[in-house]
Protein backbone atom coordinates (compact mmCIF):
# COMPACT_ATOMS: atom_id res chain seq x y z
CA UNK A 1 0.00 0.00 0.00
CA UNK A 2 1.66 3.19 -0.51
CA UNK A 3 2.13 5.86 1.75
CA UNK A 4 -0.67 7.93 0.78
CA UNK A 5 -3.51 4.86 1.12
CA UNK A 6 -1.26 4.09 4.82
CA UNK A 7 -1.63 7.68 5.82
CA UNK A 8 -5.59 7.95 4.65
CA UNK A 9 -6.88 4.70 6.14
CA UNK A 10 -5.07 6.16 9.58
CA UNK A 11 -7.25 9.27 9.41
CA UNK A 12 -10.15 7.37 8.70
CA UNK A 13 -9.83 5.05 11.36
CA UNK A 14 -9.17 7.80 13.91
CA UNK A 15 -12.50 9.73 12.28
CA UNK A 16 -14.62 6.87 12.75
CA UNK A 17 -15.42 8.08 16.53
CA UNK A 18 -16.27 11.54 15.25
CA UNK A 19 -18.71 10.15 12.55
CA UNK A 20 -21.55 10.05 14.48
CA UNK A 21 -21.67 13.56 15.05
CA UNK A 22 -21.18 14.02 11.45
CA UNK A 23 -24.25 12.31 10.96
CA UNK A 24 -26.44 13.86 13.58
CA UNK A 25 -25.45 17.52 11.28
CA UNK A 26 -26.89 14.94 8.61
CA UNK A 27 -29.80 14.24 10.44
CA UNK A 28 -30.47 17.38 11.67
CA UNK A 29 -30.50 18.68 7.82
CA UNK A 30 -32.98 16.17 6.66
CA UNK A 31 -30.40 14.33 4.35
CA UNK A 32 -30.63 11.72 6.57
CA UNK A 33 -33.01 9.07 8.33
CA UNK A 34 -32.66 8.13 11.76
CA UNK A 35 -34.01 4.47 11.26
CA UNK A 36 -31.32 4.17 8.47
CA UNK A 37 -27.98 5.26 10.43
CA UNK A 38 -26.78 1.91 11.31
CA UNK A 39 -26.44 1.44 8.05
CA UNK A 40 -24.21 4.61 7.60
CA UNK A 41 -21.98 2.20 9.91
CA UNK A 42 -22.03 -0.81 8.54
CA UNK A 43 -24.86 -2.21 10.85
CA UNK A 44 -27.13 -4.17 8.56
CA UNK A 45 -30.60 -3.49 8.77
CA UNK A 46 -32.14 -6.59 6.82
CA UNK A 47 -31.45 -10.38 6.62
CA UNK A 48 -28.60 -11.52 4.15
CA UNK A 49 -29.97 -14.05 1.63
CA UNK A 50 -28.37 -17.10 1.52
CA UNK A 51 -25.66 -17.84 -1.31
CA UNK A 52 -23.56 -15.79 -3.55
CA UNK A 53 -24.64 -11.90 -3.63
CA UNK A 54 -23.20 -9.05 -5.45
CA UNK A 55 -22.93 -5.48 -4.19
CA UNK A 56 -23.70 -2.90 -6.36
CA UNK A 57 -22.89 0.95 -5.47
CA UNK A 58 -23.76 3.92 -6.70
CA UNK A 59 -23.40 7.27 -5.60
CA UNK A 60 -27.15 8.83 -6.56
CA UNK A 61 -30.17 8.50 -8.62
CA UNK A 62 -29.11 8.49 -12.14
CA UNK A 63 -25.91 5.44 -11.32
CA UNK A 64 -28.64 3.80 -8.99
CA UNK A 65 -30.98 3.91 -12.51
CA UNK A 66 -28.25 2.29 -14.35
CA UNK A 67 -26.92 -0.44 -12.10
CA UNK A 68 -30.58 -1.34 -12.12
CA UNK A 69 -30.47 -1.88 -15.63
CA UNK A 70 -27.54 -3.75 -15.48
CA UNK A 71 -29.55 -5.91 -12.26
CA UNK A 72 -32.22 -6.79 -14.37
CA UNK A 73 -29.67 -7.84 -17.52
CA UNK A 74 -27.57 -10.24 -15.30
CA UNK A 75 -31.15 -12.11 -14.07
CA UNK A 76 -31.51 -12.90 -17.42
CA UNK A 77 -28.32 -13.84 -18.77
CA UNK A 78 -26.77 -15.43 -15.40
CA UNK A 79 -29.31 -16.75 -13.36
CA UNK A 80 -30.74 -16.49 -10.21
CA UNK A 81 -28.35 -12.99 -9.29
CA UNK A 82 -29.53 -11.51 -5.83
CA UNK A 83 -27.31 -8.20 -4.57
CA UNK A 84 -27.19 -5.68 -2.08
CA UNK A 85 -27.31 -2.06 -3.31
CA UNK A 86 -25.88 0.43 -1.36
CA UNK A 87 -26.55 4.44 -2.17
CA UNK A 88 -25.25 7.57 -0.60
CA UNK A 89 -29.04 10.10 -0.90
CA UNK A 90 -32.73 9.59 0.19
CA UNK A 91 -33.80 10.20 -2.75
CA UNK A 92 -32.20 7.25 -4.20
CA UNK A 93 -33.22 5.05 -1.36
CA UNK A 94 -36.74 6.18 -1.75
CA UNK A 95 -36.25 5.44 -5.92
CA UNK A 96 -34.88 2.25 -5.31
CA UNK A 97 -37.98 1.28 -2.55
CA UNK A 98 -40.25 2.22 -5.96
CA UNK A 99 -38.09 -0.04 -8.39
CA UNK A 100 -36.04 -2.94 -6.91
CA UNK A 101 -37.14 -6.11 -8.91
CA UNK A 102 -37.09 -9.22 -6.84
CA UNK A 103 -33.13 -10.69 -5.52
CA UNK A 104 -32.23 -6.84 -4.31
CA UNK A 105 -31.84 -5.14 -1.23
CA UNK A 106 -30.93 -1.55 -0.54
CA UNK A 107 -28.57 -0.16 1.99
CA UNK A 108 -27.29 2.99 2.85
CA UNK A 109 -23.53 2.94 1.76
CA UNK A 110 -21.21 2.90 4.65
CA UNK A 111 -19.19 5.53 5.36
CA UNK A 112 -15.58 4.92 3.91
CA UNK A 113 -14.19 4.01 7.79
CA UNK A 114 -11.84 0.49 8.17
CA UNK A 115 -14.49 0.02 10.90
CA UNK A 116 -17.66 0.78 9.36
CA UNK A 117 -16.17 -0.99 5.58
CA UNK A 118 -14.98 -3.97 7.32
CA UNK A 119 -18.07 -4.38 9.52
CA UNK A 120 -20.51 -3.95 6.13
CA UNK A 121 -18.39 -7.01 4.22
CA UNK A 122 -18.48 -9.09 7.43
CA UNK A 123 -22.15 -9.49 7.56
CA UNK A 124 -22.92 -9.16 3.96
CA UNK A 125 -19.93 -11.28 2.43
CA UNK A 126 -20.13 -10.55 -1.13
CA UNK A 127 -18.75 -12.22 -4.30
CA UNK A 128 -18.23 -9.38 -6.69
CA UNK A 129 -18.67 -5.96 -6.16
CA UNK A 130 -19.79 -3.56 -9.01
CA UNK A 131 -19.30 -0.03 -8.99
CA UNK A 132 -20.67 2.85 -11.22
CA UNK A 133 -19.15 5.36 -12.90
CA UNK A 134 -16.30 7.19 -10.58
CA UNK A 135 -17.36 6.11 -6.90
CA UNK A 136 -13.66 5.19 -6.26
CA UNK A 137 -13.74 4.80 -2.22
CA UNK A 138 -9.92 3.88 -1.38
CA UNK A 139 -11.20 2.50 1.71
CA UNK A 140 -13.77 0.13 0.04
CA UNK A 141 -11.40 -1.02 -2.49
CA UNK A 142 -8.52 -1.44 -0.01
CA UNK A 143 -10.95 -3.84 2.21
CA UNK A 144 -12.10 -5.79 -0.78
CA UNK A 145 -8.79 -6.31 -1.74
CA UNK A 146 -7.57 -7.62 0.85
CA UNK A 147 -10.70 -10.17 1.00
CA UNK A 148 -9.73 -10.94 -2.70
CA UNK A 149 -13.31 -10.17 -3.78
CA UNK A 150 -13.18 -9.28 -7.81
CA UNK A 151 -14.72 -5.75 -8.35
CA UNK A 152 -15.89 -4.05 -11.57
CA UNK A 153 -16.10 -0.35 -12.49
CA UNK A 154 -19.06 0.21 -15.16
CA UNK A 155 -19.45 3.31 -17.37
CA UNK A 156 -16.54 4.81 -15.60
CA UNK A 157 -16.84 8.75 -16.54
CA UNK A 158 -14.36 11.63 -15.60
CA UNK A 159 -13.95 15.00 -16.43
CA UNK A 160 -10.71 16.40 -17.01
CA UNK A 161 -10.54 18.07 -13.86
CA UNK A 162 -11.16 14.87 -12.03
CA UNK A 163 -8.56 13.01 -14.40
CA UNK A 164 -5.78 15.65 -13.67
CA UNK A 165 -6.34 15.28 -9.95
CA UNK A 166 -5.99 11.71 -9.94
CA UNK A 167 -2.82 12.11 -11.81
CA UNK A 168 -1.31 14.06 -8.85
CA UNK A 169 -1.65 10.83 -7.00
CA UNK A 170 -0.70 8.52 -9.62
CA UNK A 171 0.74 5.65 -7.13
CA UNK A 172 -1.91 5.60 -5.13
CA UNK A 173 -4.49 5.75 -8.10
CA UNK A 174 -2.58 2.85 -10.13
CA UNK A 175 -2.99 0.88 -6.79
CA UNK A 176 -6.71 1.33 -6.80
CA UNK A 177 -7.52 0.57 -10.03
CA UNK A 178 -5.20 -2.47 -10.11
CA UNK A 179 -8.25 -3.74 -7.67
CA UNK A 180 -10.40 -4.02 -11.02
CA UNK A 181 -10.98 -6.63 -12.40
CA UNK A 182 -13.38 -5.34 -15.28
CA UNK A 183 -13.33 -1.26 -16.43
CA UNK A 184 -15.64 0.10 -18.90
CA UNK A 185 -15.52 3.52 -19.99
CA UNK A 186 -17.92 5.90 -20.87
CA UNK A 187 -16.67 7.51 -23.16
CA UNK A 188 -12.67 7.67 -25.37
CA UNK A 189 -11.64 11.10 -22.84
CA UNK A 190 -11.87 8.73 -19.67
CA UNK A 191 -10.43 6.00 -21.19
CA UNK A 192 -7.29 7.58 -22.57
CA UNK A 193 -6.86 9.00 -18.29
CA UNK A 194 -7.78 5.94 -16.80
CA UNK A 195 -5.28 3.94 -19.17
CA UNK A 196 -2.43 6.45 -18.32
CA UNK A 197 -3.18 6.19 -14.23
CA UNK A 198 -3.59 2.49 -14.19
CA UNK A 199 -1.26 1.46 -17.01
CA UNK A 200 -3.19 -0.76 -18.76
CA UNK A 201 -5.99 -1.60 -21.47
CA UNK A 202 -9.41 -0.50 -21.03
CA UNK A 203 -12.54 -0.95 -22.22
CA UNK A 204 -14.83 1.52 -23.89
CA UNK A 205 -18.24 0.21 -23.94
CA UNK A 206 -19.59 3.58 -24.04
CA UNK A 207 -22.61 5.35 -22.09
CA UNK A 208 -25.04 2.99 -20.36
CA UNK A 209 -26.89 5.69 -19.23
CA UNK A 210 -28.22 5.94 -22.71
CA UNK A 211 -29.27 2.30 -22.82
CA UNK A 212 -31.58 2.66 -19.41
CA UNK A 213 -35.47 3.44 -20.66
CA UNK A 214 -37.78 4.92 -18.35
CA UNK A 215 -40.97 2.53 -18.43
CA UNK A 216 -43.75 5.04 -20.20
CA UNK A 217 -46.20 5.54 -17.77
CA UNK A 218 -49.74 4.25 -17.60
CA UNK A 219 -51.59 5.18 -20.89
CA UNK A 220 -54.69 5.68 -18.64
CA UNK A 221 -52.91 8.05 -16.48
CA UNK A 222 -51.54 9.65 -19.11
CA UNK A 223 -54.91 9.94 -20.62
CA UNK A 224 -56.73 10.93 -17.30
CA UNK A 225 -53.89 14.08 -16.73
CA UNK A 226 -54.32 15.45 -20.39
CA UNK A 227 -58.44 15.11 -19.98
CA UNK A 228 -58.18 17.29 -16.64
CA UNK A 229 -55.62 19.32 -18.22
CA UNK A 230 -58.35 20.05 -21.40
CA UNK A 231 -55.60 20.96 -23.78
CA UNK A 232 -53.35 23.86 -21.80
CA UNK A 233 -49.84 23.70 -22.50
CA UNK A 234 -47.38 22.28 -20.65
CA UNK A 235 -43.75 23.32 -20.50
CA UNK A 236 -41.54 20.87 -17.76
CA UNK A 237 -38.35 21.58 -16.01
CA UNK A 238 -37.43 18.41 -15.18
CA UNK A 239 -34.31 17.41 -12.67
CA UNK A 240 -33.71 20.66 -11.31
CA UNK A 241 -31.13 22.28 -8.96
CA UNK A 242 -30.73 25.00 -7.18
CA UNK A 243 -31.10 28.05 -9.25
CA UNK A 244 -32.70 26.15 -12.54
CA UNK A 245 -35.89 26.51 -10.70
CA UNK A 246 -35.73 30.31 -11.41
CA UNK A 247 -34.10 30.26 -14.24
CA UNK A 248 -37.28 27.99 -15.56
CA UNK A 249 -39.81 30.42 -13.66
CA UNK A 250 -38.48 33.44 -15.60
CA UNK A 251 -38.26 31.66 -19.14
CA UNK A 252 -42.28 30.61 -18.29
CA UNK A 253 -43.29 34.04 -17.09
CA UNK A 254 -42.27 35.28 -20.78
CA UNK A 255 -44.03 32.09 -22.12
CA UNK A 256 -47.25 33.45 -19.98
CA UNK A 257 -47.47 36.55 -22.04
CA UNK A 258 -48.28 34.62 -25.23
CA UNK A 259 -49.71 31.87 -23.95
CA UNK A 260 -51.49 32.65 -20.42
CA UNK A 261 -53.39 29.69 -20.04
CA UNK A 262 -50.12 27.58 -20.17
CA UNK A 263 -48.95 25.13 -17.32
CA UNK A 264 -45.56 24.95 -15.84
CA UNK A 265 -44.76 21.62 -14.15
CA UNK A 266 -41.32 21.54 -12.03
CA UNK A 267 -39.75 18.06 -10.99
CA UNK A 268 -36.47 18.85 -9.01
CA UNK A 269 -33.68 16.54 -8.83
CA UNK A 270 -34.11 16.19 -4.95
CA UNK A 271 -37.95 16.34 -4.15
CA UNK A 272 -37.13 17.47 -0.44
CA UNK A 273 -36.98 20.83 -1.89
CA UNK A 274 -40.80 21.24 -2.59
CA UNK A 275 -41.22 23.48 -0.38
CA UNK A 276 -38.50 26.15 -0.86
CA UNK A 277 -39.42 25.84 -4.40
CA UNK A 278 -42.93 26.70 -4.28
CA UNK A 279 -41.89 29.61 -1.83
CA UNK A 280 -39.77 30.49 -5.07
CA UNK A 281 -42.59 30.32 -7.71
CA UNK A 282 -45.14 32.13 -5.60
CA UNK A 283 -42.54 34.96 -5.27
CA UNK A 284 -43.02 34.94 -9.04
CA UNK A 285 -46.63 35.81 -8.52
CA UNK A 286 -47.72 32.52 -9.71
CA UNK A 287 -50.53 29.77 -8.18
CA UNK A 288 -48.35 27.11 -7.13
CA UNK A 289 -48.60 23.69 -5.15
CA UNK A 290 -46.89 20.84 -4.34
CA UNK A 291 -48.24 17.55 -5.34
CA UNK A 292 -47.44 15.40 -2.64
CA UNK A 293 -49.31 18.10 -0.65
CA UNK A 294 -52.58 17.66 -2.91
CA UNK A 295 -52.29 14.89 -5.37
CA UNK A 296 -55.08 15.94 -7.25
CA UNK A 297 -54.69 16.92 -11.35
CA UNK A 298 -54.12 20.76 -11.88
CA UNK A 299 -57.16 23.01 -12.00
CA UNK A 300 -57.78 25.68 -14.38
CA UNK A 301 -56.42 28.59 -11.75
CA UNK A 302 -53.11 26.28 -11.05
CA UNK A 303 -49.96 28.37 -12.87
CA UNK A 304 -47.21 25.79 -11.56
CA UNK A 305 -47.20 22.26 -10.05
CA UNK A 306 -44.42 21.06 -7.94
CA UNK A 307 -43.73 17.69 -8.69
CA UNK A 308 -42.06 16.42 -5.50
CA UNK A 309 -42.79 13.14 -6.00
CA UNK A 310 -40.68 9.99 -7.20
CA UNK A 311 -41.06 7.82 -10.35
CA UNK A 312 -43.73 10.06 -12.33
CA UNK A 313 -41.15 11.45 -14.34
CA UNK A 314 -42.45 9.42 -17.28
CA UNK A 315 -46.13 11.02 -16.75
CA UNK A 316 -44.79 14.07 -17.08
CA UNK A 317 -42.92 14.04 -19.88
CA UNK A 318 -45.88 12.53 -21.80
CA UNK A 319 -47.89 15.37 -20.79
CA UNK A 320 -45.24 17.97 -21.88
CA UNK A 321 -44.95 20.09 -24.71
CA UNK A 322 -41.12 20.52 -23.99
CA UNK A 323 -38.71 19.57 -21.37
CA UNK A 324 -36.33 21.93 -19.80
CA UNK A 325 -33.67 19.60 -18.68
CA UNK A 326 -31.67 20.78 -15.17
CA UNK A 327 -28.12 19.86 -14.36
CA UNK A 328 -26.48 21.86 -16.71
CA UNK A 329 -27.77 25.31 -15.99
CA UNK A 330 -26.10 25.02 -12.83
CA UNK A 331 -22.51 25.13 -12.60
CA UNK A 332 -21.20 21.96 -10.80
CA UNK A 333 -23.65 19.14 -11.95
CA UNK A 334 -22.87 18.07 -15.40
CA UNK A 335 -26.08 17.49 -16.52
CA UNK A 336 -28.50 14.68 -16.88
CA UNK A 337 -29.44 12.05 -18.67
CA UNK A 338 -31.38 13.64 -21.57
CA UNK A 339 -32.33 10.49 -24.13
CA UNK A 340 -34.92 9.44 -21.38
CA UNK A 341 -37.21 12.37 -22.49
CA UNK A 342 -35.94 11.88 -25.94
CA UNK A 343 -36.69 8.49 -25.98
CA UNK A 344 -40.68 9.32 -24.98
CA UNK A 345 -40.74 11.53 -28.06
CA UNK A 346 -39.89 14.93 -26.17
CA UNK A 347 -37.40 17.30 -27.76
CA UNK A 348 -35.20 18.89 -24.68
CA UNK A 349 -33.11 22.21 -23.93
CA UNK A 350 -30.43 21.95 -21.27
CA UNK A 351 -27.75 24.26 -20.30
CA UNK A 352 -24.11 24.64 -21.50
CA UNK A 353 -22.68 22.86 -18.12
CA UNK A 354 -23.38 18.85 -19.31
CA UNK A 355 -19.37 18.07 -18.89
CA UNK A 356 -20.88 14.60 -17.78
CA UNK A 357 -22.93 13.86 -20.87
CA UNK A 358 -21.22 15.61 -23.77
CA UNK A 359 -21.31 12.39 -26.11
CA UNK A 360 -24.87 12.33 -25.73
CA UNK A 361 -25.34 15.86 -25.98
CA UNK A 362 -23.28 15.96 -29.46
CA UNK A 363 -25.33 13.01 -30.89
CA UNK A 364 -28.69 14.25 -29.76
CA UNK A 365 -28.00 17.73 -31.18
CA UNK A 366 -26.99 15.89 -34.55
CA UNK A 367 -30.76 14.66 -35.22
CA UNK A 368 -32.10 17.83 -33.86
CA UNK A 369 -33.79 15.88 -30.40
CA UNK A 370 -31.77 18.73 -28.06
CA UNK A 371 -30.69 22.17 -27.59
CA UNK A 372 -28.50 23.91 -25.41
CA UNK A 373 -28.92 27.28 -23.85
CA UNK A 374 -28.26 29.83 -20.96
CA UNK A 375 -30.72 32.30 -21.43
CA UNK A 376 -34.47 32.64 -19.93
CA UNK A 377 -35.23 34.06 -22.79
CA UNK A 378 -33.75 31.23 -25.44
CA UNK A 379 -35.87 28.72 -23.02
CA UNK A 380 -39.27 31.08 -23.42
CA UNK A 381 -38.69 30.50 -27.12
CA UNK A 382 -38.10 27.03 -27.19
CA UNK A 383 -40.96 26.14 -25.12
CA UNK A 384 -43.47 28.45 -27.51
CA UNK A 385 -41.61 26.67 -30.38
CA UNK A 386 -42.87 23.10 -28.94
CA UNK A 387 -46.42 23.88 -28.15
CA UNK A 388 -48.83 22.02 -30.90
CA UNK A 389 -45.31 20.70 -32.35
CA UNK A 390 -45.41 16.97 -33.32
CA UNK A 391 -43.58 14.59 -31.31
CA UNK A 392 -39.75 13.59 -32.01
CA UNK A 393 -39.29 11.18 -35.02
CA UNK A 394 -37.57 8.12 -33.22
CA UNK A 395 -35.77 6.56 -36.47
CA UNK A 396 -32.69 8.96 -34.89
CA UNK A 397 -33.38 8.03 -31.27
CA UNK A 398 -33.57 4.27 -31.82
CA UNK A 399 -30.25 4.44 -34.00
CA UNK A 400 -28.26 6.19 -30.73
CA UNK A 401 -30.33 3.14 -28.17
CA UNK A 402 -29.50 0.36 -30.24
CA UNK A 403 -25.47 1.24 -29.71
CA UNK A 404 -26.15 2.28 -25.94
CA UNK A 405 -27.59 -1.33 -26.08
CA UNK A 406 -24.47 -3.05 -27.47
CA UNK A 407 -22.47 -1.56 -24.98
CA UNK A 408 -24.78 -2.86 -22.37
CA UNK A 409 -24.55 -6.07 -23.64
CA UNK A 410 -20.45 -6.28 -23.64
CA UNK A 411 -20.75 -5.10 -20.14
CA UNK A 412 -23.32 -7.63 -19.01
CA UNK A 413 -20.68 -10.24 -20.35
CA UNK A 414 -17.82 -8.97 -18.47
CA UNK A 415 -19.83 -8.79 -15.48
CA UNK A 416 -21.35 -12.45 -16.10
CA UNK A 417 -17.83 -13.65 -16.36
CA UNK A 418 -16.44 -11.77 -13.06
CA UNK A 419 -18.95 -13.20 -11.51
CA UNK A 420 -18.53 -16.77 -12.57
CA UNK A 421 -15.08 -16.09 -11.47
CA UNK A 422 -15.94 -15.30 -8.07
CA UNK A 423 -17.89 -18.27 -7.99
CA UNK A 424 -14.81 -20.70 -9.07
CA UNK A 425 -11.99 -18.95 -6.15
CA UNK A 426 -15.08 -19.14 -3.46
């Protein structure tokens, strides 16, 4: 181990007493559940199955989405898979409580203490562990290598800035990727870094965020929101962060002028924020409420509904005339995942800040399915542009899924294979 990893698994250890208090500041801020702390320490709050089990980890909603995906793929192609899911938000626990097919079980990931890491693998003993994109914990990967567990990284993604920090530590970083036994980039930037830092060949299976389809939603739900709706238009800001919200409410209050009967429906990223968002859009002078407050379809007087609510995304972009995407308006995101919306036939506009998702930005500009933007007023215009438009031709869409899909499919073999692997060394 080198002297870095010695010298950061010593401060760890000695923070582990301290931790506690860092998560009462958690709790105290809401991002944080008191029934769910054990977990934050390794203390398992459900029954391990017996036999082999994977652990998947993600950081937040949209790698939670994807390792998902990749759940569901490696029921099919390698059996009877069960795994434990760990994630570091509510939001994504509350996601995953919506979504988990049978075989899975969510934790909260444990913080990245010898104690609390080494506690966590005790109880839940895992054969493989898969992680997504760049949740690189050094103390995770130092305690499941020296367990001898085989890990995978999947749709491994960094920025430049990341890459060049990780290059400041190049020892240490060629030490914890050597724990790999599987990488798959994202995309030809983070492969070229990751094959400098760990010195070897690695995969580029490309984004496998673009392969994950939302489910649509109900056609009579859909059908039941448009009837109470009777034909006003519907501009979405969907995924939002802090300070989209009013960047969305001032694109929408030029929208009103031409169109004042028009509907502006706002699903943020993290739904805990209803309330200081409707604070926001009543400070706008507009009718707004929160629909986990009232769940009942907009009436006519209704100007903006907060959608704080999980796994309706799909409802609303069926009802939309055109989504405002968030993450990339604000500075330190990188954007989201925009061929979900594109996929349900919904043209999108998203900022000029998607340094996570610039592949799929460049290929959904090239068949005319997204924009990008960092004015109000460009949003205003795009949203009056998509009112009474016709739906996005898929021919282009389908072309960009069915190589998201291929890439899905060499990762579900390297995966099928690490795990088959694990199962020979057990």
């Amino acid at each position: 181990m080198t002297l870095l990893l010695t010298a950061y698994r010593a401060v760890m250890a000695a923070f582990h007493p301290f931790a506690s208090q860092v998560m009462a500041g958690r709790l105290r801020a809401g991002k944080e559940r008191p029934e769910r702390l054990p977990e934050r320490f390794g203390r398992a709050t459900a029954a391990r199955p017996v036999g082999d089990l994977i652990w998947l980890h993600a950081a937040s909603v949209g790698e939670m989405r994807l390792l998902l995906d990749l759940f569901g793929g490696l029921r099919e192609q390698c059996g009877d898979v069960r795994a434990v899911i760990t994630t570091q938000t509510l939001t994504s626990a509350d996601l995953v409580a919506k979504l988990a097919p049978p075989g899975l079980i969510h934790q909260m990931a444990p913080v990245d203490t010898p104690q609390s890491m080494g506690r966590f693998l005790n109880y839940w003993r895992p054969s493989a562990l898969v992680l997504a994109e760049g949740e690189i914990w050094p103390g995770m990967l130092t305690e499941i290598r020296k367990r001898g567990i085989p890990s995978a990284l999947v749709n491994a993604r960094m920025t430049q800035s990341s890459l060049r920090g990780w290059m400041r530590v190049g020892r240490s970083a060629r030490e914890l990727l050597s724990s790999f036994t599987f990488i798959g980039a994202a995309d030809d930037t983070t492969r070229k870094g990751l094959e400098t830092l760990a010195g070897t060949r690695i995969s580029v299976c490309g984004n496998l965020k673009q392969a994950v389809r939302s489910k649509p939603a109900a056609a009579e739900r859909i059908q039941d929101l448009r009837t109470a709706l009777k034909k006003r238009p519907v501009c979405l800001a969907a995924s939002t962060h802090p300070g989209e919200e009013a960047f969305a409410l001032t694109a929408f209050s030029h929208v009103r002028k031409q169109r004042p009967d028009a509907l502006l429906i706002i699903a943020p990223r993290h739904p805990e924020r209803g309330d200081d968002i409707l604070s926001l859009a009543r400070s706008f002078g507009f009718t707004s409420r929160r629909r986990t407050a009232d769940p009942a379809h907009p009436d006519p007087e209704l100007d903006v509904l907060i959608a704080d609510t999980l796994g309706e995304m799909p409802l609303w972009f069926a009802v939309s005339d055109g989504v405002f995407l968030g993450g990339a308006t604000a500075d330190d995101v990188g954007g989201h995942n925009a061929m979900e919306p594109a996929a349900l036939g919904r043209r999108v506009l998203t900022g000029p800040n998607g340094f996570n998702f610039v592949d799929m930005f460049r290929d959904l500009r090239v068949i005319n399915a997204l924009e990008i933007a960092s004015l109000p007023e460009e949003l205003s215009a795009f949203w009056l542009r998509e009112i009474g438009a016709p739906p996005l031709e898929q021919e282009g869409v389908e072309r960009l899924l069915q190589t998201a899909q291929e890439a899905r499919s060499e990762t579900l073999s390297a995966l099928c294979d690490l795990m088959s692997g694990a199962r020979r060394h057990a």
